[in-house]
N, C-alpha and C. Protein backbone atom coordinates (compact mmCIF):
# COMPACT_ATOMS: atom_id res chain seq x y z
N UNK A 1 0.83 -1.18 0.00
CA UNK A 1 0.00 0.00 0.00
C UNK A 1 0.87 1.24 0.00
N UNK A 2 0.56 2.32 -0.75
CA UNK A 2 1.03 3.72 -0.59
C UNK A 2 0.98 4.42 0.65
N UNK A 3 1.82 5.27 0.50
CA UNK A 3 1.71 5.88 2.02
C UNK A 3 0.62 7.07 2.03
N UNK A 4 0.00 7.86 2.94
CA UNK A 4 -0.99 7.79 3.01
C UNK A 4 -0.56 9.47 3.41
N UNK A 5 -1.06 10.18 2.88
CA UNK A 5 -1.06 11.85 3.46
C UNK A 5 -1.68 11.99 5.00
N UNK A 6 -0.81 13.18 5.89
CA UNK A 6 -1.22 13.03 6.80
C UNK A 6 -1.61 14.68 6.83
N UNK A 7 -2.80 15.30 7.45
CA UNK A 7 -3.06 16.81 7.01
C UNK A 7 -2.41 17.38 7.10
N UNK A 8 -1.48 17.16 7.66
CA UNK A 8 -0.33 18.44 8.09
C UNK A 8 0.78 18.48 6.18
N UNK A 9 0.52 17.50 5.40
CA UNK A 9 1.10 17.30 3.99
C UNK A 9 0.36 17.60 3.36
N UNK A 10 0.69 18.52 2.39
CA UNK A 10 0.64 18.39 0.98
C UNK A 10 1.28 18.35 -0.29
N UNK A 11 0.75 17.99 -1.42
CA UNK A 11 1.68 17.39 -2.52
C UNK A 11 2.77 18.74 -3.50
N UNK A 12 1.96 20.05 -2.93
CA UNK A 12 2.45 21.62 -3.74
C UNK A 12 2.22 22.06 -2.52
N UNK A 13 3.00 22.93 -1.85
CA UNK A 13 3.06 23.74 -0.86
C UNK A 13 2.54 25.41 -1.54
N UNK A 14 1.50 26.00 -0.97
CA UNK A 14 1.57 27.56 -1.55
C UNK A 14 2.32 28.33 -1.74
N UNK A 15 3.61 27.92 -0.92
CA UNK A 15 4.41 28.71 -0.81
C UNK A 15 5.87 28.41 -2.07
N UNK A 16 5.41 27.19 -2.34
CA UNK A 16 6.17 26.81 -3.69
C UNK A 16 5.68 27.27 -4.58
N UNK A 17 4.94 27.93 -5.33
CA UNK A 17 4.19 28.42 -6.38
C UNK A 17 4.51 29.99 -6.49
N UNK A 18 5.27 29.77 -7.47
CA UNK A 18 5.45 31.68 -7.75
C UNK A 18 4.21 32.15 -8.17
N UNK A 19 3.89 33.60 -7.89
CA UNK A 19 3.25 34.17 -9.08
C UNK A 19 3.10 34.78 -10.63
N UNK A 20 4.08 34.22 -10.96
CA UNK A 20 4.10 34.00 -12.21
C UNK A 20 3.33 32.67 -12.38
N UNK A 21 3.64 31.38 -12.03
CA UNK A 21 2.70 30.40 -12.00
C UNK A 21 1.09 30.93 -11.92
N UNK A 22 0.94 31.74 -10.27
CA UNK A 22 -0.59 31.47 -10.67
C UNK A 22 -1.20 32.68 -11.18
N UNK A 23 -0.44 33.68 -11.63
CA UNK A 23 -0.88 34.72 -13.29
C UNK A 23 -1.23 33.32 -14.30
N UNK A 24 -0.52 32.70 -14.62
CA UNK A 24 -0.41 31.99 -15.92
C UNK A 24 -1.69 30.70 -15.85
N UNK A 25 -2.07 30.71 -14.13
CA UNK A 25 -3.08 29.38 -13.68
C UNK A 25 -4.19 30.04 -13.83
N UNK A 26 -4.29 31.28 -13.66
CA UNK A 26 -5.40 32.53 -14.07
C UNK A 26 -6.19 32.71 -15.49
N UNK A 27 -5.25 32.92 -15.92
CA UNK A 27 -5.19 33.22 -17.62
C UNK A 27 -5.72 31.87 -18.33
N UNK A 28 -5.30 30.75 -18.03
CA UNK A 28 -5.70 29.57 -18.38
C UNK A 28 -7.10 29.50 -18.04
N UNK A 29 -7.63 29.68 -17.04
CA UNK A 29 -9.20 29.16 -16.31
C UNK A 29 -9.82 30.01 -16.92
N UNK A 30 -9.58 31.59 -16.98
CA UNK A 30 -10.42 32.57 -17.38
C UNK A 30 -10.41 32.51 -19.01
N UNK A 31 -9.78 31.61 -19.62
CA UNK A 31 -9.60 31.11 -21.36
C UNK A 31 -10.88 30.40 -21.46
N UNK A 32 -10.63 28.81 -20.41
CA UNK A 32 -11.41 28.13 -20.73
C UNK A 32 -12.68 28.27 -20.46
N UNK A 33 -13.22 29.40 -19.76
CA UNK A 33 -14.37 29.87 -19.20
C UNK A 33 -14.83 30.86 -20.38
N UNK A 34 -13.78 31.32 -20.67
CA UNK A 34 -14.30 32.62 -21.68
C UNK A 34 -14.64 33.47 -21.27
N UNK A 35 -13.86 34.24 -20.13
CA UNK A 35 -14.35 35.45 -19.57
C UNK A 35 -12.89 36.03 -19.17
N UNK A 36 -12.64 36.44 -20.52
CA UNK A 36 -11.62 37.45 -20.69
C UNK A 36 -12.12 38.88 -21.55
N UNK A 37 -11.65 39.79 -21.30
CA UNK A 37 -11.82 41.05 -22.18
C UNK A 37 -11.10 40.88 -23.94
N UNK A 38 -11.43 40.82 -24.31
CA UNK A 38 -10.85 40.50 -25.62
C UNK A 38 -10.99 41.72 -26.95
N UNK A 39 -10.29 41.62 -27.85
CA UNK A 39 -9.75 42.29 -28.75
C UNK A 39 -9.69 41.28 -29.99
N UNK A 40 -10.73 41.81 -31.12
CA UNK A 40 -11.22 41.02 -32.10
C UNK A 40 -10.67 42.15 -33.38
N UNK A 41 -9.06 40.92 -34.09
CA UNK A 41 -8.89 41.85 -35.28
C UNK A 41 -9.33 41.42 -36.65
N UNK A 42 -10.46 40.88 -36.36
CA UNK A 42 -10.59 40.55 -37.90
C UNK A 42 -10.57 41.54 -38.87
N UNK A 43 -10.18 41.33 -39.88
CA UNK A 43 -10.53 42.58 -41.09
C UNK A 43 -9.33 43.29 -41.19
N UNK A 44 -8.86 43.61 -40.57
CA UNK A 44 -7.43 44.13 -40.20
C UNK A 44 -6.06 43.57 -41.04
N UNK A 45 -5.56 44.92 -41.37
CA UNK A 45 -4.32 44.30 -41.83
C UNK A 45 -3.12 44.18 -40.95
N UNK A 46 -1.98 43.41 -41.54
CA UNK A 46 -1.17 42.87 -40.15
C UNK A 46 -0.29 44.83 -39.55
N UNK A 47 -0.65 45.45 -40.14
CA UNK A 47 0.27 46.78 -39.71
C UNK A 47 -1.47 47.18 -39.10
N UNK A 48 -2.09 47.17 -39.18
CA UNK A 48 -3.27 47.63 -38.32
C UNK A 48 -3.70 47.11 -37.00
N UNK A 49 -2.91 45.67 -36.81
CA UNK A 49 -3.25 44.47 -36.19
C UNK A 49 -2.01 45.05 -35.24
N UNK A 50 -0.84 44.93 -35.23
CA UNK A 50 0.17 45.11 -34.39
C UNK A 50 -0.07 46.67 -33.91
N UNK A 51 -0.38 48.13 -34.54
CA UNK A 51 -0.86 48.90 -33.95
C UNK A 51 -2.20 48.87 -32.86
N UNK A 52 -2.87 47.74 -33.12
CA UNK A 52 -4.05 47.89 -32.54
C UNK A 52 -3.87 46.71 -31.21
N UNK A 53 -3.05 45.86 -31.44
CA UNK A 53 -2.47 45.32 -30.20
C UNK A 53 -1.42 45.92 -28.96
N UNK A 54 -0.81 46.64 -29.44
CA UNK A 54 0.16 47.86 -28.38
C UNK A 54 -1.05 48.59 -28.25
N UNK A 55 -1.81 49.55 -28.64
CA UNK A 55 -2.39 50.18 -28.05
C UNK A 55 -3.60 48.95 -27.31
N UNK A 56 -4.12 48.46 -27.13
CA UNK A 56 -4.98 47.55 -26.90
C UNK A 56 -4.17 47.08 -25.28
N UNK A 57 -3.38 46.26 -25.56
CA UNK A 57 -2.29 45.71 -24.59
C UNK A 57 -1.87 47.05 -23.70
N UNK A 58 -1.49 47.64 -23.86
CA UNK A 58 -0.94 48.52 -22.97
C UNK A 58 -1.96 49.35 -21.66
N UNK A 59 -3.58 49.75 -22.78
CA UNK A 59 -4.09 49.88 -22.10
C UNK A 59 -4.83 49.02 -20.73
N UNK A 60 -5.17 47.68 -21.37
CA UNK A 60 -4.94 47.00 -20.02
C UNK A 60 -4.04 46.31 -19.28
N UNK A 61 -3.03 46.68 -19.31
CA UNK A 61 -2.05 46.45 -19.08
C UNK A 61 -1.86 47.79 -17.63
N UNK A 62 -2.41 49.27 -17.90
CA UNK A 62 -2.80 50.04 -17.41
C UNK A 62 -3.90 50.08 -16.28
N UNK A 63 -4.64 49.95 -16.47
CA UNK A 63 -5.94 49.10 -16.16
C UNK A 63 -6.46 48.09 -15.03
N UNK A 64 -4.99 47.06 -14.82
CA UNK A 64 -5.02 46.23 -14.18
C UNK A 64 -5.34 45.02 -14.29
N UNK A 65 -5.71 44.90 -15.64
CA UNK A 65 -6.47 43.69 -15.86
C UNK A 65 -5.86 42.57 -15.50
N UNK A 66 -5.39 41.25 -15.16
CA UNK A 66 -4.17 40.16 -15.11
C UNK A 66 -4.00 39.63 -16.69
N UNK A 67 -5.34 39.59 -17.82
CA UNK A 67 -5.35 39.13 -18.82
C UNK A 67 -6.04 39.45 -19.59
N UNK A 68 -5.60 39.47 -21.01
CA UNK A 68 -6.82 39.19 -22.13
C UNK A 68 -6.87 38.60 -23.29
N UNK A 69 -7.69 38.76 -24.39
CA UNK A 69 -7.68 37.21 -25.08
C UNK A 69 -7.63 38.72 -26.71
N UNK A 70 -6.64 37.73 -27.89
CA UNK A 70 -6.32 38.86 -28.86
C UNK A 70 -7.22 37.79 -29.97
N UNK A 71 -7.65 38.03 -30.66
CA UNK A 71 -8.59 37.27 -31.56
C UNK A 71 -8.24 37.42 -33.13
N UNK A 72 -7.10 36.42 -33.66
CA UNK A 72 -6.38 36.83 -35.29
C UNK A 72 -7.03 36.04 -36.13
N UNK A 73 -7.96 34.98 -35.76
CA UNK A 73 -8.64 34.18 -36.68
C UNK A 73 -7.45 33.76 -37.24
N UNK A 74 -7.74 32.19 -38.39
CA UNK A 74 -7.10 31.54 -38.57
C UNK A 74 -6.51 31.84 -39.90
N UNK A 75 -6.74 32.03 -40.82
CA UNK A 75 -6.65 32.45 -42.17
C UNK A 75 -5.21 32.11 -42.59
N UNK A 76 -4.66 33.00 -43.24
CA UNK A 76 -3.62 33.04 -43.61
C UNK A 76 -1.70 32.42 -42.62
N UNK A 77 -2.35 32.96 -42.08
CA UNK A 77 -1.20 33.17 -40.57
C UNK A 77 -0.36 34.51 -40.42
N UNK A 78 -0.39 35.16 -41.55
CA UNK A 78 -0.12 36.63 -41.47
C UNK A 78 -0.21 37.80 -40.37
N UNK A 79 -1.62 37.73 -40.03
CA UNK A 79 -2.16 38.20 -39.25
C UNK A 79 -1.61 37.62 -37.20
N UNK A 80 -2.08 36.37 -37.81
CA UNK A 80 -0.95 36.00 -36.03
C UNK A 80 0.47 36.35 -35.98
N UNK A 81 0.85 36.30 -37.35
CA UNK A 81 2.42 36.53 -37.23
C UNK A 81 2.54 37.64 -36.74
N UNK A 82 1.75 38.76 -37.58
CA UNK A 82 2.23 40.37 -36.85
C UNK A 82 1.77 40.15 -35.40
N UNK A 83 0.94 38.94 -35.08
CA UNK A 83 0.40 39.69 -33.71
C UNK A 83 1.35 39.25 -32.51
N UNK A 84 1.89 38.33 -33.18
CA UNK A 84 2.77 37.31 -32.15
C UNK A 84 4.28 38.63 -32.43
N UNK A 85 4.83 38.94 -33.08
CA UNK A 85 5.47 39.88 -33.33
C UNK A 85 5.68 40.99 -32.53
N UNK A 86 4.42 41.78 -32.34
CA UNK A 86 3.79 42.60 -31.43
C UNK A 86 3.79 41.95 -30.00
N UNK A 87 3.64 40.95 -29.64
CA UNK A 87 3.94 40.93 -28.39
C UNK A 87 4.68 40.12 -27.79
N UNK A 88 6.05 39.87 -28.52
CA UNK A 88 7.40 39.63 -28.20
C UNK A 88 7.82 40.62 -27.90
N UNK A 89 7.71 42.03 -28.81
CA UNK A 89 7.92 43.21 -28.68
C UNK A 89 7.43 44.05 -27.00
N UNK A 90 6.37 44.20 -26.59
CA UNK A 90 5.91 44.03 -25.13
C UNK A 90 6.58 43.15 -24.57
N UNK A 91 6.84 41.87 -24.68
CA UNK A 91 7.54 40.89 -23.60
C UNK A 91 8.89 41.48 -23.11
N UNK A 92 9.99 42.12 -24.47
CA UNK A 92 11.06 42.92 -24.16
C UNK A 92 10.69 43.76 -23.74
N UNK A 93 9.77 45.21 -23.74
CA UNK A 93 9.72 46.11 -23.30
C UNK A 93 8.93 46.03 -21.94
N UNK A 94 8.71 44.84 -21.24
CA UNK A 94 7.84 44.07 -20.04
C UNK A 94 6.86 44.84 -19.47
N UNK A 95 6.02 45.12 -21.15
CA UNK A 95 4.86 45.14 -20.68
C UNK A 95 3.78 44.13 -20.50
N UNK A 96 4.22 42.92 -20.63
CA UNK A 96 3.41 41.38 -20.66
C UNK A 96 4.37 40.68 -19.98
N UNK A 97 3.78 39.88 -19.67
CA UNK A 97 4.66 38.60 -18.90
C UNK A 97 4.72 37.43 -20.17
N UNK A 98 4.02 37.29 -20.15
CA UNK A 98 3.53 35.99 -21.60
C UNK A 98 2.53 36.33 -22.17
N UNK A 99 2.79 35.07 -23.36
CA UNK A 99 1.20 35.02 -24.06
C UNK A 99 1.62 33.48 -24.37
N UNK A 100 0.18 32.75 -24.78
CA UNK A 100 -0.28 31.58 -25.34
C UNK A 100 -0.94 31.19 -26.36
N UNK A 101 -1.17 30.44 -26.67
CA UNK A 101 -2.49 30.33 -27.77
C UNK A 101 -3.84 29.55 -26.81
N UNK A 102 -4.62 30.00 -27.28
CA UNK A 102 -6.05 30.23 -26.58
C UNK A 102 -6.62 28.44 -26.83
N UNK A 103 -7.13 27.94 -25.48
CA UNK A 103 -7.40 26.66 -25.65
C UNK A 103 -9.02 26.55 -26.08
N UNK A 104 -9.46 27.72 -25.85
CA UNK A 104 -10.89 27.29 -26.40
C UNK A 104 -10.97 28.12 -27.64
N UNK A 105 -9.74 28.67 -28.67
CA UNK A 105 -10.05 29.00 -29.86
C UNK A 105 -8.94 28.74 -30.08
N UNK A 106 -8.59 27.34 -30.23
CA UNK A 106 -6.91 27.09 -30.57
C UNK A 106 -6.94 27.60 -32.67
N UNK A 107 -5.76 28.27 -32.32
CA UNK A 107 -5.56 28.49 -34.05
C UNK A 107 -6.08 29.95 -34.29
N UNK A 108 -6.56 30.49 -33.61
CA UNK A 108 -7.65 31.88 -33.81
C UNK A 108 -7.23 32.91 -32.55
N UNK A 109 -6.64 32.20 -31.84
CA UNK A 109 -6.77 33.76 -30.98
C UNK A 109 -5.66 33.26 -29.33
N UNK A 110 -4.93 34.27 -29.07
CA UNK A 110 -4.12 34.27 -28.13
C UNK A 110 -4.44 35.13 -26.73
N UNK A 111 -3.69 34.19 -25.24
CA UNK A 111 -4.38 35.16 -24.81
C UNK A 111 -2.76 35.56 -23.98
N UNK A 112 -3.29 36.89 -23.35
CA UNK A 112 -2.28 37.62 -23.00
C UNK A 112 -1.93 37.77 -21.15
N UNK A 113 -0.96 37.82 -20.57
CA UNK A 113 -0.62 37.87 -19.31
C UNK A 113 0.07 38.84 -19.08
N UNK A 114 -0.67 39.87 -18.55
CA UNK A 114 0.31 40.83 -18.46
C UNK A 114 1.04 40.54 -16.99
N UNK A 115 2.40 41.88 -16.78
CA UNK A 115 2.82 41.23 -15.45
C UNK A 115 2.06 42.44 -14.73
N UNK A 116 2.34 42.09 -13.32
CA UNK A 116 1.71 43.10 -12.50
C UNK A 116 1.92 44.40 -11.82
């Protein structure tokens, strides 16, 4: 038989968990829930798309938000490219912590972590 937890154990201590971890445990739940503030570029060209993500990003980033979700649709890949572009660009200038690709619109839309 396995050994058996006693309450005083647990398997992740809170105090082991950076916050960067639970920004990023955040961003994930509030994906799969779909209750992020989001930014929809369809129609957009990729120089309209990366302007409209810095200004977009920054402002909540301002704001306080912990996250939000950028919406490039799948098309071409053009369009994610500038967007992913755009916020490598924020990651150096640390105005984001990360970004991902979005699990409940995989292929279409990324979401964003800013830091705090």
């Amino acid at each position: 038989m396995g050994k058996r937890r006693t309450s005083g154990q647990s398997s992740a201590s809170a105090d082991n968990v950076s916050e960067s971890q639970l920004r990023l445990t955040h961003a994930e739940i509030a994906d799969s829930s779909g209750e992020l503030p989001e930014l929809d570029l369809y129609g957009q060209t990729a120089q309209e798309a990366g302007v409209n993500v810095y200004g977009y990003t920054t402002s909540m980033a301002d704001s306080g938000e912990p996250c939000c979700l950028i919406i490039h649709g799948k098309g071409t890949g053009v369009l994610q490219q500038a967007v992913t572009d755009e916020l490598d660009d924020l990651i150096q200038r640390n105005i984001i912590e990360t970004y991902f690709q979005s699990r409940k619109y995989p292929g279409a839309a990324i979401v964003v972590v800013f830091r705090p």
